[in-house]
N, C-alpha and C. Protein backbone atom coordinates (compact mmCIF):
# COMPACT_ATOMS: atom_id res chain seq x y z
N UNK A 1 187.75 172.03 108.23
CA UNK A 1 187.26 173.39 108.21
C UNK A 1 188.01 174.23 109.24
N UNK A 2 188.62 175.07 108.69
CA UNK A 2 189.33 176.36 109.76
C UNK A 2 188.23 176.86 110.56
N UNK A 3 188.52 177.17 111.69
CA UNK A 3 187.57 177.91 112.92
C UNK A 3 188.30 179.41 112.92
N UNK A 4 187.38 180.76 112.63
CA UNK A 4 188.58 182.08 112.54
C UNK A 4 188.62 181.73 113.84
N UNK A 5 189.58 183.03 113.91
CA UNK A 5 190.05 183.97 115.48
C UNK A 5 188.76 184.42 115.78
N UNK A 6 187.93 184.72 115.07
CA UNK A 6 186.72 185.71 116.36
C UNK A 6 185.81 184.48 116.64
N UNK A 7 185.98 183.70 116.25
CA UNK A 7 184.99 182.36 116.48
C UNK A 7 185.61 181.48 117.61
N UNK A 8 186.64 181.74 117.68
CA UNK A 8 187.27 180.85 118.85
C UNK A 8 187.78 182.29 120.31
N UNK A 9 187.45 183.41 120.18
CA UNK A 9 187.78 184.32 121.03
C UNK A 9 186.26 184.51 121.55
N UNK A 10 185.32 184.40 120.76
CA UNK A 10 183.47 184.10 121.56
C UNK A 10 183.45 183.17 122.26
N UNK A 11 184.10 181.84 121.76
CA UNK A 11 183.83 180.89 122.64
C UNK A 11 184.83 180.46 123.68
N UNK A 12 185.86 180.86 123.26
CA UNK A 12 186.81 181.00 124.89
C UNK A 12 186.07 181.87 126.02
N UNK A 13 185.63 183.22 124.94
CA UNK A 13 185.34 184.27 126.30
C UNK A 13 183.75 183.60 127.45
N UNK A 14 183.03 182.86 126.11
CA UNK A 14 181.95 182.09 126.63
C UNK A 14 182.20 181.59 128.11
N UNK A 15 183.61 180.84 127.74
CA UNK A 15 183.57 180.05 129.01
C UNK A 15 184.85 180.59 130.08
N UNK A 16 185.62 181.46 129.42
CA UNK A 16 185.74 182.52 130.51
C UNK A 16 184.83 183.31 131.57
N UNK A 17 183.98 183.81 130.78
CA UNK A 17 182.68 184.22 131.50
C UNK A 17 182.19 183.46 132.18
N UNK A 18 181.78 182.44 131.93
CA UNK A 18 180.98 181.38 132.78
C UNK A 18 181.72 181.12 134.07
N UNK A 19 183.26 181.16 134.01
CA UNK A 19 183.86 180.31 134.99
C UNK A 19 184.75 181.40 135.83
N UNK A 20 184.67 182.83 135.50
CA UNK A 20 185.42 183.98 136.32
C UNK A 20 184.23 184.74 136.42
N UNK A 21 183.23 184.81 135.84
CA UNK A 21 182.41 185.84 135.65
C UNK A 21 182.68 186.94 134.91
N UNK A 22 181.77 187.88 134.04
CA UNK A 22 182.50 189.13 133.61
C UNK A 22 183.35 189.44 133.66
N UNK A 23 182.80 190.41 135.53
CA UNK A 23 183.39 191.55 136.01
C UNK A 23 184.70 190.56 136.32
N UNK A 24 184.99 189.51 136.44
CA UNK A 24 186.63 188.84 137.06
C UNK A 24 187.10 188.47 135.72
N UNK A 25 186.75 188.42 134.34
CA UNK A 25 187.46 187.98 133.41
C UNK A 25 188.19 188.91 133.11
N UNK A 26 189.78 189.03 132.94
CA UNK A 26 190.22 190.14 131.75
C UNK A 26 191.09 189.83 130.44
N UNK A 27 191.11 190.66 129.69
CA UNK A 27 191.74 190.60 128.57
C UNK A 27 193.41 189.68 128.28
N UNK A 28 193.87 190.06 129.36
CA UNK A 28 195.41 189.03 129.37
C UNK A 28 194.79 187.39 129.31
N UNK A 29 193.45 187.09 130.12
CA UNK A 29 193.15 185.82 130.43
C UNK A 29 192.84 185.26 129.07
N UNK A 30 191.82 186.01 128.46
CA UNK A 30 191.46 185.62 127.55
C UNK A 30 192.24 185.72 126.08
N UNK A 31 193.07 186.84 126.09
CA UNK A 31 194.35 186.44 124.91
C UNK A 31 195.29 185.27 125.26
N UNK A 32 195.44 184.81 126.46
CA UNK A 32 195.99 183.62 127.10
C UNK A 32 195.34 182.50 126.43
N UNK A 33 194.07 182.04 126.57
CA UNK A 33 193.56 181.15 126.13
C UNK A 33 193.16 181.24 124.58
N UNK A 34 193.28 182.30 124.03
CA UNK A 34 192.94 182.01 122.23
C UNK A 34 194.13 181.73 122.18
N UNK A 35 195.31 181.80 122.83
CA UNK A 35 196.73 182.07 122.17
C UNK A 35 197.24 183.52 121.26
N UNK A 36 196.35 184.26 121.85
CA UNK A 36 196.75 185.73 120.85
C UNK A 36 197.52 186.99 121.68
N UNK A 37 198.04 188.04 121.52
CA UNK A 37 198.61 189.00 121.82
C UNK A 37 197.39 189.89 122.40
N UNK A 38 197.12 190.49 123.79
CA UNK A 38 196.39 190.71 124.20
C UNK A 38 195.10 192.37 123.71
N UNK A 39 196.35 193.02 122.41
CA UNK A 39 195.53 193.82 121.61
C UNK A 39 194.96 193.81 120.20
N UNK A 40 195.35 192.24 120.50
CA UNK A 40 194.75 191.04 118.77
C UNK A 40 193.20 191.25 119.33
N UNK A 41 192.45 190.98 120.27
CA UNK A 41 191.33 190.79 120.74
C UNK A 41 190.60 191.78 120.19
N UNK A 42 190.78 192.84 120.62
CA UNK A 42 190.67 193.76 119.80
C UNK A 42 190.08 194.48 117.82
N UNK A 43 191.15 193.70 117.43
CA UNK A 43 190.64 193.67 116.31
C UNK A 43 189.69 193.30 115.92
N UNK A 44 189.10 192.35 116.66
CA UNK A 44 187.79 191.57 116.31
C UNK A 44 186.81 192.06 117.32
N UNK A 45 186.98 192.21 118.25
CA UNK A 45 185.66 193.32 119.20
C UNK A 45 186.47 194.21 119.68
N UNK A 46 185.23 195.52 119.65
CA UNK A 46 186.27 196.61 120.13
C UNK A 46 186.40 196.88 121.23
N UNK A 47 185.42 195.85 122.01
CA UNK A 47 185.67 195.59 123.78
C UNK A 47 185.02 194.75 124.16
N UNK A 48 185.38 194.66 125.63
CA UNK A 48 184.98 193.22 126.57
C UNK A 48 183.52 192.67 125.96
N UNK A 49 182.92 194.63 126.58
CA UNK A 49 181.16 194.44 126.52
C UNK A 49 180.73 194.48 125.41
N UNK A 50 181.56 194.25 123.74
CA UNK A 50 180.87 194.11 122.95
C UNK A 50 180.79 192.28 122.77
N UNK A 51 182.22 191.71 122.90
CA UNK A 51 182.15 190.73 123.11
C UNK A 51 181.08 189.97 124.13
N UNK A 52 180.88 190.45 125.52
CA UNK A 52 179.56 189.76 126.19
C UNK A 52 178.17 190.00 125.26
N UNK A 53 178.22 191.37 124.92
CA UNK A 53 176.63 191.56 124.00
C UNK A 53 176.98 190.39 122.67
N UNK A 54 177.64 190.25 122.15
CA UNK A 54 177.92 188.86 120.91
C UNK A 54 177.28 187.99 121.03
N UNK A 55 177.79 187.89 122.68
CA UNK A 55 177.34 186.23 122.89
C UNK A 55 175.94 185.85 123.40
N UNK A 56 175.49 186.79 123.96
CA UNK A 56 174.02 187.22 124.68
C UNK A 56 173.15 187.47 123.14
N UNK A 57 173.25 188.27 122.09
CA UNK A 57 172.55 188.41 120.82
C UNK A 57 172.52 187.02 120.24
N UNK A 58 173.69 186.81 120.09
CA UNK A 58 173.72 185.03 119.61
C UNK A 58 173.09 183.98 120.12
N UNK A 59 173.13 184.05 121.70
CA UNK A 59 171.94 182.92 122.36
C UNK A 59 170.52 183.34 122.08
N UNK A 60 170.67 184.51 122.06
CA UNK A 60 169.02 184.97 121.88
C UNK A 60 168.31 184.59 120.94
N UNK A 61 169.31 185.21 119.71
CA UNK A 61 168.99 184.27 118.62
C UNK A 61 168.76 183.32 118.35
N UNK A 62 169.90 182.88 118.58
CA UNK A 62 169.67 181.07 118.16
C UNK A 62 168.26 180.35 118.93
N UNK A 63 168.37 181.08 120.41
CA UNK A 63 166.89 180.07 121.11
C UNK A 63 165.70 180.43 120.01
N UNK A 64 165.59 181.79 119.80
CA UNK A 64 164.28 182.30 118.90
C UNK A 64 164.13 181.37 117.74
N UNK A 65 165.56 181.17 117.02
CA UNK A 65 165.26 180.45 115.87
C UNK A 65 164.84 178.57 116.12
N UNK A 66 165.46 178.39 117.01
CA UNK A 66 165.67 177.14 117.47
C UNK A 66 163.83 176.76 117.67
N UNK A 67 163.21 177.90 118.69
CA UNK A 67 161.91 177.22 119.71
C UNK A 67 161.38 177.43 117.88
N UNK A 68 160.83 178.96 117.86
CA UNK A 68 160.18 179.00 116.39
C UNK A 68 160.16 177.72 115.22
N UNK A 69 161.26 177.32 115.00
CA UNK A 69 161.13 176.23 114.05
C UNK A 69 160.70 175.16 114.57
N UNK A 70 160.80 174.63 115.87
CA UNK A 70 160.44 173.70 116.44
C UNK A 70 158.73 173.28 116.74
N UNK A 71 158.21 174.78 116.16
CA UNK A 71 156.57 175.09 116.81
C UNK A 71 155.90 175.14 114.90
N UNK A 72 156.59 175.04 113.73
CA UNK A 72 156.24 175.83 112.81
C UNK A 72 155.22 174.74 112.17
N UNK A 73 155.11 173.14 112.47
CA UNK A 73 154.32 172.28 112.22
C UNK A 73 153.52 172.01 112.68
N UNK A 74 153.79 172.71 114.10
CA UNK A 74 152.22 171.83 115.59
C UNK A 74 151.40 173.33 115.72
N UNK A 75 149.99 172.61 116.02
CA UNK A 75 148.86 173.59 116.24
C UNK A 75 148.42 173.50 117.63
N UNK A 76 148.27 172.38 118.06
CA UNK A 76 147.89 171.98 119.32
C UNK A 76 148.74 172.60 120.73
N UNK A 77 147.93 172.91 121.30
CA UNK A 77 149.14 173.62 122.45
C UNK A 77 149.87 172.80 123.01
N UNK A 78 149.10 171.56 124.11
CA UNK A 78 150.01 170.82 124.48
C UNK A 78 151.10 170.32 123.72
N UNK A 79 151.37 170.17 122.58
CA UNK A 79 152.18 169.05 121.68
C UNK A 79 153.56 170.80 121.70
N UNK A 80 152.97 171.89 121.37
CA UNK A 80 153.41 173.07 121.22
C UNK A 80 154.53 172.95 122.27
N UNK A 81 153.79 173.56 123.44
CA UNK A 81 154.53 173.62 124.36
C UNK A 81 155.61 172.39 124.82
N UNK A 82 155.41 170.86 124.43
CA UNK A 82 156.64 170.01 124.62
C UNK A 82 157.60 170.34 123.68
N UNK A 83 157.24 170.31 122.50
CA UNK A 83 158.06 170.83 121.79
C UNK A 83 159.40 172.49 121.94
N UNK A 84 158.39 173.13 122.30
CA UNK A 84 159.28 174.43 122.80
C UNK A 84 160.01 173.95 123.84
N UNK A 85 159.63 173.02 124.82
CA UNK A 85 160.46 173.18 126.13
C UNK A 85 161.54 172.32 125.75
N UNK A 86 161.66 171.02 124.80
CA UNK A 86 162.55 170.36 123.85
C UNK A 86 163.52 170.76 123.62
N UNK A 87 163.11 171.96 122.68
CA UNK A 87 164.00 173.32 121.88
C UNK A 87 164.76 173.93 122.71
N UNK A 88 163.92 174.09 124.17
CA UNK A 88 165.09 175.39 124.63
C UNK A 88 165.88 174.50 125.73
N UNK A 89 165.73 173.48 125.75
CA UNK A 89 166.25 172.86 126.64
C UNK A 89 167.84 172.12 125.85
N UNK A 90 167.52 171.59 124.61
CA UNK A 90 168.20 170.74 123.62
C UNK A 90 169.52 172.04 123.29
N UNK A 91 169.08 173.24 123.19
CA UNK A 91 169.69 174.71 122.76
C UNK A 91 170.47 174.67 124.28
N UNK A 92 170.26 174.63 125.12
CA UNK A 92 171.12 175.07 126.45
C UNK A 92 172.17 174.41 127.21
N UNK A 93 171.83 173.02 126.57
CA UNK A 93 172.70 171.41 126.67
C UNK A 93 173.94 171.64 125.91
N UNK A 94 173.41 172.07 124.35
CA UNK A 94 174.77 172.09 123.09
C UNK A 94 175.28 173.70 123.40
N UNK A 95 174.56 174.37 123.84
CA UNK A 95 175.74 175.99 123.92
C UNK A 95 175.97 175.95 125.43
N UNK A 96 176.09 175.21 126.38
CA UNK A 96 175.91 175.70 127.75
C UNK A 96 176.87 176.65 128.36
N UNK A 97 178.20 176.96 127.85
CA UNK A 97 178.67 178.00 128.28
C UNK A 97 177.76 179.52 128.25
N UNK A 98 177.10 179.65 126.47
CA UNK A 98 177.18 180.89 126.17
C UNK A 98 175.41 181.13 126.72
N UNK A 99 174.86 180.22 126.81
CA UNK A 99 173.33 179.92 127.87
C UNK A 99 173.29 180.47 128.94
N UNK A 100 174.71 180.24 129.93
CA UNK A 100 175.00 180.42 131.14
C UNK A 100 175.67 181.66 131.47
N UNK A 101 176.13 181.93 130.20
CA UNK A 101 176.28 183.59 130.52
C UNK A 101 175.27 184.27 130.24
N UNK A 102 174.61 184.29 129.13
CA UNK A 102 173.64 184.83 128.47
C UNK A 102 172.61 185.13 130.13
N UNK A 103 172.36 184.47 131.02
CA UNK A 103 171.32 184.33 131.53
C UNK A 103 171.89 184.71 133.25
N UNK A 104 173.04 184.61 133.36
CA UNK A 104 174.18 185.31 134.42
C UNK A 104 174.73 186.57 133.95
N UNK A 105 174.55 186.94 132.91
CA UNK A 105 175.48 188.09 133.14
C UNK A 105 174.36 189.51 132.34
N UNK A 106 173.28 188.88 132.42
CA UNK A 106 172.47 189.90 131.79
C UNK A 106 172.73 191.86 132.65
N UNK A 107 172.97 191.67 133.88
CA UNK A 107 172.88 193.01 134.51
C UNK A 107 173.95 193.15 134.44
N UNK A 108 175.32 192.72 133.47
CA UNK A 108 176.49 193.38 133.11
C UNK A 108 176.55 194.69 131.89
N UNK A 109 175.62 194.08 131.78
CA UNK A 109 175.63 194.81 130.13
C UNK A 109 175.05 196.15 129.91
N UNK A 110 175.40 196.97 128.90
CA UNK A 110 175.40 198.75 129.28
C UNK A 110 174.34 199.07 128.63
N UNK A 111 173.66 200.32 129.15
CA UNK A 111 172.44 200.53 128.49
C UNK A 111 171.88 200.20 127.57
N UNK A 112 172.50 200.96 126.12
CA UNK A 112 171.73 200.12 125.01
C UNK A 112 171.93 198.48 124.70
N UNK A 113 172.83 197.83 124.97
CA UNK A 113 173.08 196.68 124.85
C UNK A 113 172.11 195.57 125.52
N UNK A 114 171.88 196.58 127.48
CA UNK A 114 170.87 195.97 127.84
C UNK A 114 169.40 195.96 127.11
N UNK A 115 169.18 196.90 126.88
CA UNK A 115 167.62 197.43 126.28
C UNK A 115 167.44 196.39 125.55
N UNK A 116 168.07 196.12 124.44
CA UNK A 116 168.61 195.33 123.05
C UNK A 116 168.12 193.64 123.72
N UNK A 117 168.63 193.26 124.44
CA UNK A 117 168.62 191.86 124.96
C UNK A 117 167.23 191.70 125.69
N UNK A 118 167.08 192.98 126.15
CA UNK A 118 165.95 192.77 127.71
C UNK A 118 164.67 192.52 126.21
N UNK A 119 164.57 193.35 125.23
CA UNK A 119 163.44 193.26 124.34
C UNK A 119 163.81 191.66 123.37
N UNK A 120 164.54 190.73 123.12
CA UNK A 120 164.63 189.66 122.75
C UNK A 120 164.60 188.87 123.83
N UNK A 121 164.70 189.09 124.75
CA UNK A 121 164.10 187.85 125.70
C UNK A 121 162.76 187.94 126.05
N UNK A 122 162.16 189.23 126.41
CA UNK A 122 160.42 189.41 126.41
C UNK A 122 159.73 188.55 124.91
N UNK A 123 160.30 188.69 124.03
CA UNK A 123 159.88 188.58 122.70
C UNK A 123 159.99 186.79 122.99
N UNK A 124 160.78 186.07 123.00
CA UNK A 124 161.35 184.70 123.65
C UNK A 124 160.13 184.38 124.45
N UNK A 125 160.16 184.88 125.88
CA UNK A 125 158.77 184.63 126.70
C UNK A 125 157.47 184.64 126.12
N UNK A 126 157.42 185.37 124.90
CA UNK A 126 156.14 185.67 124.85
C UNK A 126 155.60 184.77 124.18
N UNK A 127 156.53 183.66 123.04
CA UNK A 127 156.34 182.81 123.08
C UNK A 127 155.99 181.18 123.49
N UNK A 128 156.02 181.30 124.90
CA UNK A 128 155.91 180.47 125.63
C UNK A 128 154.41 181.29 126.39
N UNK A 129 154.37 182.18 126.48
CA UNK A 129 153.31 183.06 127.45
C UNK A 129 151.89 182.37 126.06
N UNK A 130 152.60 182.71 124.71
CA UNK A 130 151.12 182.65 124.03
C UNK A 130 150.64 181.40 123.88
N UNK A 131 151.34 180.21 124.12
CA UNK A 131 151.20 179.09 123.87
C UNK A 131 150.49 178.47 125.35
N UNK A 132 150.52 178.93 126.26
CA UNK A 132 150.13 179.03 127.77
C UNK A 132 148.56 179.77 127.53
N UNK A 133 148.83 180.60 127.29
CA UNK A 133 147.40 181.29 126.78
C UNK A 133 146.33 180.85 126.48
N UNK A 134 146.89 180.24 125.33
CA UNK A 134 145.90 179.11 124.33
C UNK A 134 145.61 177.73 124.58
N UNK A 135 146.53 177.31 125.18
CA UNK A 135 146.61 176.07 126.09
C UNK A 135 145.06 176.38 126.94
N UNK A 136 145.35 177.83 127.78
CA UNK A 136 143.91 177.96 128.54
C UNK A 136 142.78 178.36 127.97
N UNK A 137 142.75 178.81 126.78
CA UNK A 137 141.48 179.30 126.42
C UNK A 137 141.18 177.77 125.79
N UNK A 138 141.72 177.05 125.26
CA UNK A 138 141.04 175.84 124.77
C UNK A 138 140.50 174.82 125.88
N UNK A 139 141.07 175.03 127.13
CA UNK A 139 140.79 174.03 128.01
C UNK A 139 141.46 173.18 128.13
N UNK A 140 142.76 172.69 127.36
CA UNK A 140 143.95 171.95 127.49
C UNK A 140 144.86 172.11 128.70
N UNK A 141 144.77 173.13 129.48
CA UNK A 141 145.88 173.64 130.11
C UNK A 141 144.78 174.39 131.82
N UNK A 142 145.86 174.02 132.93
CA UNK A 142 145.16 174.65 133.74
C UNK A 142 146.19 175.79 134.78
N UNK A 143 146.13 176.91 134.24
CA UNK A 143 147.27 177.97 134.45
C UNK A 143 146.64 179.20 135.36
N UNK A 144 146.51 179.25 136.67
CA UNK A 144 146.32 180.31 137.56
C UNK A 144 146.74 182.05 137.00
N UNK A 145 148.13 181.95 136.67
CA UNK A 145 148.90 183.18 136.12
C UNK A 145 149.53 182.77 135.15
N UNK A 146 149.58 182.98 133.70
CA UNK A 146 150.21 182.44 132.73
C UNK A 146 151.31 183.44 133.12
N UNK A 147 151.73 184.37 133.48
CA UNK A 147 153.23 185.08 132.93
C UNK A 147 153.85 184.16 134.18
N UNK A 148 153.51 184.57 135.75
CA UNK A 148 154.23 183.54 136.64
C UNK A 148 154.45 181.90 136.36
N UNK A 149 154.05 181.22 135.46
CA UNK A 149 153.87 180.14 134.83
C UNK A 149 155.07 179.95 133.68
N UNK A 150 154.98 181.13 133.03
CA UNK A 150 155.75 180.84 132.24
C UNK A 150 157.03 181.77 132.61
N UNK A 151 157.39 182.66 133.49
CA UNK A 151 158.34 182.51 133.89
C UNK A 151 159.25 181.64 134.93
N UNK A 152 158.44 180.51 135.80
CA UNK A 152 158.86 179.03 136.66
C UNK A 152 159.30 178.47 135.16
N UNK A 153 158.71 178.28 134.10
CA UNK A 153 159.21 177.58 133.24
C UNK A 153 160.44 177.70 132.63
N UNK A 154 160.39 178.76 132.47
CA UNK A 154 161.88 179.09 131.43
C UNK A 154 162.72 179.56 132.90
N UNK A 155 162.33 179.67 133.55
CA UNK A 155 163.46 179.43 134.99
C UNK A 155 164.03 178.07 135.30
N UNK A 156 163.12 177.33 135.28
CA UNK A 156 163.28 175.68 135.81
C UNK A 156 164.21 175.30 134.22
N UNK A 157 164.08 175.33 132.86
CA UNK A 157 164.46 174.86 131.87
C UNK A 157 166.38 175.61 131.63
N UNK A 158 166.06 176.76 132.25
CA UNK A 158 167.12 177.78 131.55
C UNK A 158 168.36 177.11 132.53
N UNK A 159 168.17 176.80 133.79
CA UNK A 159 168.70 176.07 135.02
C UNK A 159 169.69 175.00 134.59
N UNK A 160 169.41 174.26 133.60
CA UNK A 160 170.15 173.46 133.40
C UNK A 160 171.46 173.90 132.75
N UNK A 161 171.77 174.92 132.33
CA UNK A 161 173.31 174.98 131.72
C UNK A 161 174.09 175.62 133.02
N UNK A 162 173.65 175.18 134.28
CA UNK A 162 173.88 175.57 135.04
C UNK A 162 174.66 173.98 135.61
N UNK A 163 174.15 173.19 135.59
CA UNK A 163 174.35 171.92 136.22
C UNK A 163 174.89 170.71 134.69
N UNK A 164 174.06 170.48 133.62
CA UNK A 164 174.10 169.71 133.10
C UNK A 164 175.62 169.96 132.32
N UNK A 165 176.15 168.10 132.78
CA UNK A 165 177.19 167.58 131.74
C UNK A 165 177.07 166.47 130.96
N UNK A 166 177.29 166.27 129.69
CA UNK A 166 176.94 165.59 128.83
C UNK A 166 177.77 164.17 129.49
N UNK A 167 178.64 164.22 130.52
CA UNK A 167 179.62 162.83 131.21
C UNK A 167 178.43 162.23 132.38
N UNK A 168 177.34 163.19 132.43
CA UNK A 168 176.66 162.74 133.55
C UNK A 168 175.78 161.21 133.48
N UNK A 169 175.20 160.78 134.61
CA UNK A 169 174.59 159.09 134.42
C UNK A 169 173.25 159.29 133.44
N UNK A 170 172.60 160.28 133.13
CA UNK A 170 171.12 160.64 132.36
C UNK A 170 171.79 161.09 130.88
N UNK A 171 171.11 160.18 129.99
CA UNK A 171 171.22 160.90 129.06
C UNK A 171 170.60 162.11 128.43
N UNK A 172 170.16 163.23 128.37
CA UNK A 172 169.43 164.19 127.66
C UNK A 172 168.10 164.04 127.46
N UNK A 173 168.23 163.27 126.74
CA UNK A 173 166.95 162.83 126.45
C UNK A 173 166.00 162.29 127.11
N UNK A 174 166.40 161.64 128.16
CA UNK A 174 166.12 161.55 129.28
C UNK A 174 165.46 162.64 130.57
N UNK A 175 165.82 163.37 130.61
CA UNK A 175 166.63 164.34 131.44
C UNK A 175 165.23 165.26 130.99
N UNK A 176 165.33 165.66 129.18
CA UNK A 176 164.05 166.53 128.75
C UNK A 176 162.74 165.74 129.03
N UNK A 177 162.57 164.55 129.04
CA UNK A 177 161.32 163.77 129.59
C UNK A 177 160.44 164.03 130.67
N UNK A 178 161.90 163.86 131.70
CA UNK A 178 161.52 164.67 132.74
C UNK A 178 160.89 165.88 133.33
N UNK A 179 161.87 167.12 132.49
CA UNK A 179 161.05 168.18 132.44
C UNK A 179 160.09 168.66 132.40
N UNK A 180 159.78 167.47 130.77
CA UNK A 180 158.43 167.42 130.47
C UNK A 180 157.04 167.22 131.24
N UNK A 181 157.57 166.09 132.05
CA UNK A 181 156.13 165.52 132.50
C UNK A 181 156.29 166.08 134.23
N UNK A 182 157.62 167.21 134.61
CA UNK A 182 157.40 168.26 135.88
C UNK A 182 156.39 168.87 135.63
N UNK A 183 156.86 169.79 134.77
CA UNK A 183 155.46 170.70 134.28
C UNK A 183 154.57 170.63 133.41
N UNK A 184 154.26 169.18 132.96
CA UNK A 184 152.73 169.01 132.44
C UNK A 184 152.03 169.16 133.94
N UNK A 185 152.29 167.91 134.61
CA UNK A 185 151.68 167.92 135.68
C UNK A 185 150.91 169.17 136.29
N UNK A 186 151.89 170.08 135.99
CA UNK A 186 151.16 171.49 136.70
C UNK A 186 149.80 172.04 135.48
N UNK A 187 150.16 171.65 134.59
CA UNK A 187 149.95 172.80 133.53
C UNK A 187 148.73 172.18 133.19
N UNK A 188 148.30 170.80 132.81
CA UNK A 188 147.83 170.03 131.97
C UNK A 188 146.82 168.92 132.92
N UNK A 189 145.54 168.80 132.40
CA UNK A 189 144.70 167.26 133.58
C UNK A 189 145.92 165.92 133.34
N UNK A 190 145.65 165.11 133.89
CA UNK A 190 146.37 163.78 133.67
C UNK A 190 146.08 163.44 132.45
N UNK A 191 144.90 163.18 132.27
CA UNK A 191 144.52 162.73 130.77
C UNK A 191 145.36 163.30 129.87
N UNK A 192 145.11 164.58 129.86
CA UNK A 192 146.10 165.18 128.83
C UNK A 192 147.55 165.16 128.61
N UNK A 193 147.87 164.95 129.98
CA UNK A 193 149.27 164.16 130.01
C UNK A 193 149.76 163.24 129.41
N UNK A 194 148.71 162.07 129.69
CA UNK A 194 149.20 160.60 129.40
C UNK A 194 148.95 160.50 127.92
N UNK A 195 148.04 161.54 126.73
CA UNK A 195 147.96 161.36 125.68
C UNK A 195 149.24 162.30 125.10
């Protein structure tokens, strides 16, 4: 299967971004690394910051679609919430460049572009906020502040495309276990843990 040019100029710039930052990436670098003429880029975005908003809409996406499907069989909160933290964790492992920008370079991005992102990531949280919610109104869950709760969460989870390499001694799967049973502990009695 052929990979186009704008599919391999997202994911160069992915990890351009990640590894110069934005504001230090420029256009020579990144026609350098697709192998293209530096006003080929161009053709396919009509600038830097549409290219960063690409990749920021695309993570957004994909986490939304990713946690959502992951929740579309379970009722139960606890089972809910492992599952979501699964999802967004499993999502940040396989894209970790465009994770790590997505979540670093959010105060690059220009007004409407920001607006655009800032309302798909509230929308993102709120899924984790409602599942926290319900967790407490059933008595499953023991949550002081669900929004401060669920933003330690998707702080502590989002963290990892920050650090994690798939060469490392933990496998993944592993690794999400962990996560898991950090913040049950907080969230959840023991009992409810251990079931």
């Amino acid at each position: 299967m052929t990979i186009s040019t704008k599919t391999i100029i997202f994911r160069e710039a992915a990890r351009l971004f990640r590894e110069k930052g934005y504001n230090g990436a420029t256009q020579r670098q990144l026609a350098d690394r697709v192998g293209v003429q530096g006003a080929s880029i161009y053709h396919h975005f009509p600038s830097k910051q549409d290219i960063l908003f690409a990749i920021m809409e695309h993570t957004m996406t994909g986490l939304l679609q990713e946690v959502r499907h992951a929740l579309e069989s379970e009722t139960a909160s606890p089972a809910r919430l492992r599952r979501a933290i699964r999802a967004h964790i499993n999502y940040h492992t396989i894209n970790r460049d465009e994770t790590y920008v997505a979540d670093a370079e959010l105060r690059s991005l220009d007004g409407a572009n920001y607006e655009k992102i800032v309302a798909m990531r509230s929308a993102y949280e709120q899924i984790f906020t409602g599942i926290l919610q319900n967790g407490l109104a059933e008595g499953s869950m023991q949550v002081g502040d669900v929004s401060l709760a669920t933003k330690a969460l998707l702080q502590m989870c989002t963290g990892i495309s920050y650090w994690y390499s798939p060469a490392g001694k933990r496998p993944i799967g592993e690794i999400i276990d962990q996560y898991v049973e950090l913040f049950f502990w907080g969230v959840c009695s023991k009992s409810e843990h251990r079931r």
